[in-house]
Protein backbone atom coordinates (compact mmCIF):
# COMPACT_ATOMS: atom_id res chain seq x y z
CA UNK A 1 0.00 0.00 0.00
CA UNK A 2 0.82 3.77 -0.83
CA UNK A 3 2.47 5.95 2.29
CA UNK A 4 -0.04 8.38 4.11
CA UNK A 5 0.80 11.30 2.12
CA UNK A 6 -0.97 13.09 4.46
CA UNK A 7 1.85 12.99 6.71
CA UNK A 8 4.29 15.55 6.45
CA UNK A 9 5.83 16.44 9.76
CA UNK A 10 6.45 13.76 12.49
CA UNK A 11 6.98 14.44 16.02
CA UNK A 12 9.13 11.32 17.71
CA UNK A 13 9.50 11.10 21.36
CA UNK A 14 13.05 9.99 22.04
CA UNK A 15 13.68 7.91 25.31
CA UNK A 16 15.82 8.96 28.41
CA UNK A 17 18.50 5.60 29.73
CA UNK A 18 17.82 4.26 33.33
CA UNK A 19 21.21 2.66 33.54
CA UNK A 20 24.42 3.02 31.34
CA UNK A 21 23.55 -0.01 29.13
CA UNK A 22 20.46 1.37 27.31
CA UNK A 23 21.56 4.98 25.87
CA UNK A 24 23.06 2.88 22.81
CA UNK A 25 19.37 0.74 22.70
CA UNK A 26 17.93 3.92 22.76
CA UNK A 27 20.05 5.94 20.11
CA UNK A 28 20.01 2.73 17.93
CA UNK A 29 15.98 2.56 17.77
CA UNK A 30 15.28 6.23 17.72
CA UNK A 31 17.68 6.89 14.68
CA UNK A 32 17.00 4.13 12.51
CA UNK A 33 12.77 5.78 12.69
CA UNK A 34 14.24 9.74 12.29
CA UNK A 35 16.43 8.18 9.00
CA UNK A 36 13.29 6.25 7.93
CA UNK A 37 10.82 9.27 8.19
CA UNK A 38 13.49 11.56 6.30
CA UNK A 39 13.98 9.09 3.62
CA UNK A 40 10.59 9.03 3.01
CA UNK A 41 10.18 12.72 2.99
CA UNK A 42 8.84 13.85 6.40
CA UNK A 43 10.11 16.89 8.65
CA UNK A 44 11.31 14.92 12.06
CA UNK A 45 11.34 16.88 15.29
CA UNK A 46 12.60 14.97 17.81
CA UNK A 47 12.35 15.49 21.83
CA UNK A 48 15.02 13.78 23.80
CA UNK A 49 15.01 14.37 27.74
CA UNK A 50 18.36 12.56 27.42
CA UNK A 51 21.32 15.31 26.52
CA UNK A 52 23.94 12.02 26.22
CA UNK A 53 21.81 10.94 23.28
CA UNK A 54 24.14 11.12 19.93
CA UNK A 55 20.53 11.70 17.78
CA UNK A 56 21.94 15.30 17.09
CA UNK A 57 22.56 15.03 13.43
CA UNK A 58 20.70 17.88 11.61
CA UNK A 59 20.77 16.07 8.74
CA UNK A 60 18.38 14.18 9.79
CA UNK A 61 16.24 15.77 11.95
CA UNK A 62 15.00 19.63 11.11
CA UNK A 63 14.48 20.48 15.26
CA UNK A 64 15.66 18.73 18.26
CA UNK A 65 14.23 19.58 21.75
CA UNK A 66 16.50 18.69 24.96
CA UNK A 67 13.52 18.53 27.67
CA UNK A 68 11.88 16.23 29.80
CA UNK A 69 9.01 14.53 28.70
CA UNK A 70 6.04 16.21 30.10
CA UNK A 71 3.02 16.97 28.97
CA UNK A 72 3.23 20.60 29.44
CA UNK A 73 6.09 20.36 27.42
CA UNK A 74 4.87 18.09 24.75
CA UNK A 75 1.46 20.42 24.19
CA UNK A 76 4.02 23.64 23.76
CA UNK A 77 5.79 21.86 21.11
CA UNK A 78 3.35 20.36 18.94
CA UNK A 79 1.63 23.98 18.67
CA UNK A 80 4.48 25.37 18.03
CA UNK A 81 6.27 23.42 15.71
CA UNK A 82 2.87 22.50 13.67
CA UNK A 83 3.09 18.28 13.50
CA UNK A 84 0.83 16.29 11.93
CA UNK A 85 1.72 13.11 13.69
CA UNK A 86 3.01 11.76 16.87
CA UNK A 87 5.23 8.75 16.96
CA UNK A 88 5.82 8.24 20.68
CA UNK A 89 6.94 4.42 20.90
CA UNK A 90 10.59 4.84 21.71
CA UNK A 91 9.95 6.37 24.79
CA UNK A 92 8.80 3.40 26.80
CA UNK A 93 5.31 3.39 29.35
CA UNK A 94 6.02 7.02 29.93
CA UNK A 95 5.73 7.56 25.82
CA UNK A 96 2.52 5.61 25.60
CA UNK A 97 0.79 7.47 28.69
CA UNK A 98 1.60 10.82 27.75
CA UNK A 99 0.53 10.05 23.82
CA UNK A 100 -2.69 8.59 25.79
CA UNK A 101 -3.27 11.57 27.67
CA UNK A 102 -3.03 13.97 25.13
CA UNK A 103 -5.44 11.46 22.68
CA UNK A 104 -7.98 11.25 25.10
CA UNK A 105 -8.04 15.29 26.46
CA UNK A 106 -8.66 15.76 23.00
CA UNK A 107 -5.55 17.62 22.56
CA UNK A 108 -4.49 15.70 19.15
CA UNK A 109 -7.70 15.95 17.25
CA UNK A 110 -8.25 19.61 18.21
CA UNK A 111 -4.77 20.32 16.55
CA UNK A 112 -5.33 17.55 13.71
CA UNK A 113 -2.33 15.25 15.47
CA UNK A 114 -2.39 11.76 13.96
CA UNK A 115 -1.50 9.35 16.50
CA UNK A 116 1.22 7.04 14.82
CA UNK A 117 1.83 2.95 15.70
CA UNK A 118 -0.56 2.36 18.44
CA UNK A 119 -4.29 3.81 19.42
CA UNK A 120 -5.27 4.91 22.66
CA UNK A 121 -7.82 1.79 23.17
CA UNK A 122 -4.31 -0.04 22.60
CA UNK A 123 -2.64 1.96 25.05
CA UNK A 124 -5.33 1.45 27.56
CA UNK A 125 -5.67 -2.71 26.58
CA UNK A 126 -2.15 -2.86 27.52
CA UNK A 127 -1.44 -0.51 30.57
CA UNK A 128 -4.63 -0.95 32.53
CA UNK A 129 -5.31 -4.21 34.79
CA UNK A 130 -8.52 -4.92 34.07
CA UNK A 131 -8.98 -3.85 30.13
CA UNK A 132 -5.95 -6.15 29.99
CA UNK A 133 -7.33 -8.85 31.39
CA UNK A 134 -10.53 -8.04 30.17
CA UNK A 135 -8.57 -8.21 26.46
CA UNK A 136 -6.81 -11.65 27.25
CA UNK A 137 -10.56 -13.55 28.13
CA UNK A 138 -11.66 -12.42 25.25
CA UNK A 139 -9.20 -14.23 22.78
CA UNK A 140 -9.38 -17.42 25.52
CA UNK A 141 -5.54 -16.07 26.19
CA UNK A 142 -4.42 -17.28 30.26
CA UNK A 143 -2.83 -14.27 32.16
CA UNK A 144 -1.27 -14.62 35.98
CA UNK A 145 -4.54 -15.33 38.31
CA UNK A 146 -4.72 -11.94 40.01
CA UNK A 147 -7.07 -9.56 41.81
CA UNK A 148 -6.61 -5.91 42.83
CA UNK A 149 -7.95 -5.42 46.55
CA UNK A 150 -8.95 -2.25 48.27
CA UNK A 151 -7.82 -3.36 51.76
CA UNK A 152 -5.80 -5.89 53.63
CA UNK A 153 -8.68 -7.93 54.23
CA UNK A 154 -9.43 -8.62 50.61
CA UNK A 155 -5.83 -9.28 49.84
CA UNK A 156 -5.08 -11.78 52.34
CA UNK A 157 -8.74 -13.20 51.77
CA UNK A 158 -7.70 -13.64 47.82
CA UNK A 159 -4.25 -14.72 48.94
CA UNK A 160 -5.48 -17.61 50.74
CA UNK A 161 -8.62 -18.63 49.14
CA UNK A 162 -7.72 -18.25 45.55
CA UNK A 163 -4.28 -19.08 44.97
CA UNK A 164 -2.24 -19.77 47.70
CA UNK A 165 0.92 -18.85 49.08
CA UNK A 166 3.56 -17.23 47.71
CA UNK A 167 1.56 -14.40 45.89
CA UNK A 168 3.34 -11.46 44.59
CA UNK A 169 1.83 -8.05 45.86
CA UNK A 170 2.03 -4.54 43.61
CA UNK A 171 1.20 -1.12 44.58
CA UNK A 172 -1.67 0.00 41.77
CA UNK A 173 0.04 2.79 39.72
CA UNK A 174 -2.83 4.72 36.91
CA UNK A 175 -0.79 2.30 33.94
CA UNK A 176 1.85 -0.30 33.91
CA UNK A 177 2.94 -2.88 36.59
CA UNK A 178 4.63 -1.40 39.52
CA UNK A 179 7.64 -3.52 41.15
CA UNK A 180 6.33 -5.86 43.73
CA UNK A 181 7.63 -8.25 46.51
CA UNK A 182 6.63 -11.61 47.13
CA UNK A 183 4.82 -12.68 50.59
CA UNK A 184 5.16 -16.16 51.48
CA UNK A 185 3.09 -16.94 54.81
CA UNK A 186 0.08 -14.95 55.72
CA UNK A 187 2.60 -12.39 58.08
CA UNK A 188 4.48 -11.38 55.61
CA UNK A 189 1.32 -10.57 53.36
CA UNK A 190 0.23 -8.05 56.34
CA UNK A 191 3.98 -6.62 56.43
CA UNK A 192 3.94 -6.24 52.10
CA UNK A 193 0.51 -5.26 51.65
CA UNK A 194 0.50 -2.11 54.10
CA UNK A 195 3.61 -0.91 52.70
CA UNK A 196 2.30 -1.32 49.04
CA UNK A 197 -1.16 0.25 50.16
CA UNK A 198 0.85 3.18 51.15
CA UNK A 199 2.67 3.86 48.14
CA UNK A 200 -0.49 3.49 45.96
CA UNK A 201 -1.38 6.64 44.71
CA UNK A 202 -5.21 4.48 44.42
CA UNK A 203 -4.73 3.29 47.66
CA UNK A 204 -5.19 -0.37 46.38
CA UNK A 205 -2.42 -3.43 45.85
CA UNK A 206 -2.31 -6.05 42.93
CA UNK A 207 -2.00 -9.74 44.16
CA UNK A 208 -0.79 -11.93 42.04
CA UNK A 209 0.07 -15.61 41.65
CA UNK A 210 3.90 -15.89 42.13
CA UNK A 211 5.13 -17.97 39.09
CA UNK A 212 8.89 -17.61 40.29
CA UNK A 213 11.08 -20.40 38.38
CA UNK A 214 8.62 -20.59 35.22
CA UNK A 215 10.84 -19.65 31.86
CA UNK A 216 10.46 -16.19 30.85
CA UNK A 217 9.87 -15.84 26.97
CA UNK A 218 9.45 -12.73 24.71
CA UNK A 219 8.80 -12.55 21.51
CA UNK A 220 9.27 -9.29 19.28
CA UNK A 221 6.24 -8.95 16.20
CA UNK A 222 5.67 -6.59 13.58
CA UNK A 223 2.09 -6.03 12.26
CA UNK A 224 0.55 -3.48 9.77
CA UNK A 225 -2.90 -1.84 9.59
CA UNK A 226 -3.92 -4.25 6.64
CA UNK A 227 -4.02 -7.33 9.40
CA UNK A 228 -0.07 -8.71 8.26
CA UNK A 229 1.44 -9.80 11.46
CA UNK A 230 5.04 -11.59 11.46
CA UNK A 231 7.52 -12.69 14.80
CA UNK A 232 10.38 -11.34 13.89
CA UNK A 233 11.96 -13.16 16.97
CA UNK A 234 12.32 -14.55 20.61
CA UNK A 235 14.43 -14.15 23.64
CA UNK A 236 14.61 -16.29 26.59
CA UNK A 237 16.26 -15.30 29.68
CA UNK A 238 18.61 -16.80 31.69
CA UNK A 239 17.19 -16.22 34.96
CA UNK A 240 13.54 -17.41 34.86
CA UNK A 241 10.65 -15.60 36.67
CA UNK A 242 11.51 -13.90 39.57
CA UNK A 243 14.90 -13.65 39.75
CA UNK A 244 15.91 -10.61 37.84
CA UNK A 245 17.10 -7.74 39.07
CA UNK A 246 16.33 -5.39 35.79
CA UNK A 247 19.36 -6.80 34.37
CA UNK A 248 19.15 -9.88 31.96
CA UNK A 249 21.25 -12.54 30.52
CA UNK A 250 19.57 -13.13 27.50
CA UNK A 251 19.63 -15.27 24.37
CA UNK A 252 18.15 -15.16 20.83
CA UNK A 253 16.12 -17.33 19.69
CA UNK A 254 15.31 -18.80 22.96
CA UNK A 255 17.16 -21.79 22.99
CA UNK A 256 15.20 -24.23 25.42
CA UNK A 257 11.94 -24.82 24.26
CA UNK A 258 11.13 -27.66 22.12
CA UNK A 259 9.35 -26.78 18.91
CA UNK A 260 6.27 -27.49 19.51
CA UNK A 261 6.69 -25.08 22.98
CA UNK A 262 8.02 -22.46 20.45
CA UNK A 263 4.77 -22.96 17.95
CA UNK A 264 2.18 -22.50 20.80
CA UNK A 265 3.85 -19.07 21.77
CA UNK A 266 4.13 -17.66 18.73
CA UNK A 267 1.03 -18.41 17.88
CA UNK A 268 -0.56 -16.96 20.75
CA UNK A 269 1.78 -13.88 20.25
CA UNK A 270 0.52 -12.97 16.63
CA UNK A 271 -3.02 -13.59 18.05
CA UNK A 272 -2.65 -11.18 20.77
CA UNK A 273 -1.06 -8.78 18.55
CA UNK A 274 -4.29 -8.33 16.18
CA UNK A 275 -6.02 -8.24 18.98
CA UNK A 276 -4.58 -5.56 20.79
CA UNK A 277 -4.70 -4.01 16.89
CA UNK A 278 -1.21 -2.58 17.00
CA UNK A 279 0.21 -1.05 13.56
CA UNK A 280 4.55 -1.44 13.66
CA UNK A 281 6.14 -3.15 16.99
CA UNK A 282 4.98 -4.88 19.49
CA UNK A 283 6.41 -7.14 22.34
CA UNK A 284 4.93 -9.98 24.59
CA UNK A 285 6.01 -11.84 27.67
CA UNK A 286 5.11 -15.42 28.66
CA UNK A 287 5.38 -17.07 31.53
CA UNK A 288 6.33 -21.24 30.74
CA UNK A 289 6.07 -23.69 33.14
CA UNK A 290 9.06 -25.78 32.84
CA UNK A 291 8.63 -29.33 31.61
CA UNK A 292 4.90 -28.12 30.77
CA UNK A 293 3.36 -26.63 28.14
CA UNK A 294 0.84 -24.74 30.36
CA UNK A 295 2.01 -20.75 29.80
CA UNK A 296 0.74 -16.88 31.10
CA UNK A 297 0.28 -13.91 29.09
CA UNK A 298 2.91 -11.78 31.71
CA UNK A 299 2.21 -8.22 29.80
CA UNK A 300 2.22 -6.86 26.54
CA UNK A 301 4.05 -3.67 25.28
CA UNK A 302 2.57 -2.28 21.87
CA UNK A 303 6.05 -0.27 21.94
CA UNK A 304 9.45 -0.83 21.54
CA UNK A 305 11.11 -2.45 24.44
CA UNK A 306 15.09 -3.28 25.43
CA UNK A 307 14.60 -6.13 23.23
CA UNK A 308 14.52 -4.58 19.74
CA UNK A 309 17.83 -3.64 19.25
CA UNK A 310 18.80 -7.14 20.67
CA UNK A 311 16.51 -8.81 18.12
CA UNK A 312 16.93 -6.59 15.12
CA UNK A 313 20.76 -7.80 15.72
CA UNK A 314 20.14 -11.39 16.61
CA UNK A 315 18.12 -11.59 13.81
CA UNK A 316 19.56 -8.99 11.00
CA UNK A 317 16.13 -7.59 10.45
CA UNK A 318 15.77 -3.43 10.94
CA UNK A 319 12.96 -3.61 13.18
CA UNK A 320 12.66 0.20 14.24
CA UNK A 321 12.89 0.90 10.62
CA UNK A 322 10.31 -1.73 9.58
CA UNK A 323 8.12 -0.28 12.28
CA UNK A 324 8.11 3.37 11.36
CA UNK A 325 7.51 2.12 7.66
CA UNK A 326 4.27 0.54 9.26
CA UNK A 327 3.28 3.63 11.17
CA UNK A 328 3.48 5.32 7.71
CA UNK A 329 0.83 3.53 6.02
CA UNK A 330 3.56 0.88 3.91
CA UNK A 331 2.42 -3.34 4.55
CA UNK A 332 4.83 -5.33 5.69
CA UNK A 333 4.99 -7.28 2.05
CA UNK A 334 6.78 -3.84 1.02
CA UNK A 335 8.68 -2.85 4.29
């Protein structure tokens, strides 16, 4: 298919690095989608709340902001620098709640902003507990048995009754999936859950199963708007469930499972991916009970993650580039 050649000037929300491996995950993503959208013809503007980021090539890029990602800040620029899209998947769950924001405030329509990649029903599918959930019964897709409790009472109650010790208990954050500790007898549960109920800005705690030791499996997919949807690739950890740190050992393709294993996950991946209806990258987590073939749906990203530079270079295949192709209307047949 033909690129939207209503697109003519692209706003992309660069990422800033938690630690001092990603700034080169970052750059890599971010500057393969600014060359992409210049080949093709498009002004880039670029915001970058990182000022170690080497995306500085005018050449490239026609403006490049050096501010924090805020929506104050995002607002003053699209008015001012008159964009007609917003690409904001390289900026991790912070990208995808501000782009959400401003989608639903009405902000982008009222200043005729097309929302690139990923729509805010996606957004919302994949950030919120129970639209996700909601989302994975409705494709018969298993995610970690989990309830979201008020008060102590209903989380030890749920602990106890439902699933059993050791749970894992989150603060509820607005989006995402907070860190969270595991409780393993019913004191610790008290101890956990009335520190997480604290630090909830809901004042409520997400208990979950603990599936510590299963394998933990992602797989990397590229779909376009025209219902196309390929894996372009897994990675297995080293450490399984619940031992990592935020660091990983990690190795692509994943190199335990047995093929039929690695057929029932992809195969769930590319149906969760038209599901969730995203257009360019998204990524998906499984949980895999070793010597099993009974799996969890741990959380999908309709974003780029820390594993698409490591799969584009497992696997040779440009997937940033391919992406923001997508994002511009191309199928993946001619990306």
């Amino acid at each position: 298919m033909p690129q939207n050649v209503s697109l003519k000037k692209v706003l992309i929300f660069g990422a800033s690095s938690i630690n001092e491996t990603q700034p080169c995950e970052n750059d890599y993503a971010v500057a393969q989608a600014c060359r992409c959208f210049h080949e093709k013809g498009l002004e880039v503007v670029l915001i970058s709340p990182n000022p170690n980021s080497v995306i500085t090539d005018k050449c490239l890029v026609a403006q490049i902001y050096i501010e924090p990602l805020t929506l104050e800040t995002v607002k003053r620029i699209i008015v001012k620098e008159k964009v007609d899209s917003l690409f904001p998947v390289f900026a991790g769950q912070s990208g995808l709640t501000l782009a959400l924001q401003l989608s639903v405030s009405t902000f982008l329509s009222t200043n005729n902003v097309s929302l690139l990649g990923v729509g805010p029903e996606s957004i919302n599918n994949s950030q919120e507990f129970q639209s996700f959930k909601d989302t994975m019964l409705k494709i018969n897709e298993p995610c970690i048995p989990s309830k979201m409790a008020g008060s102590l009472k209903d989380a030890v109650l749920f602990a106890e009754s439902s699933v059993g010790y050791p749970v894992i208990v989150r603060p509820s954050v607005l989006f995402g999936r907070a860190p969270g500790k595991i409780a393993a007898s019913q004191e610790e549960m008290i101890e956990v859950v009335t520190q997480c109920l604290k630090r909830s800005p809901l004042h409520q705690v997400l208990v979950e199963k603990c599936i510590a030791g299963w394998k933990e499996i992602d797989f990397v997919l590229l779909r376009d708007e025209y219902g196309h949807c390929i894996s372009v690739g897994s990675v297995e950890n080293f450490d399984p469930v619940g031992t990592s740190a935020g660091r990983y050992i990690s190795v692509s393709p994943a190199a335990s499972l047995s093929e039929e294993e690695m057929q029932i996950l992809q195969s769930a991946a590319i149906r969760i991916t038209n599901a969730f209806g995203v257009v360019g990258e998204c990524n998906i987590k499984f949980g895999l009970k070793p010597n099993s073939k009974e799996y969890v749906v741990i959380e999908v990203n309709p974003r780029a993650t820390e594993f698409t530079p490591f799969v584009s270079k497992a696997t040779g295949y440009p997937v940033p580039r391919v992406s923001s192709l997508l994002a511009m209307g191309y199928s993946i047949p001619e990306a």
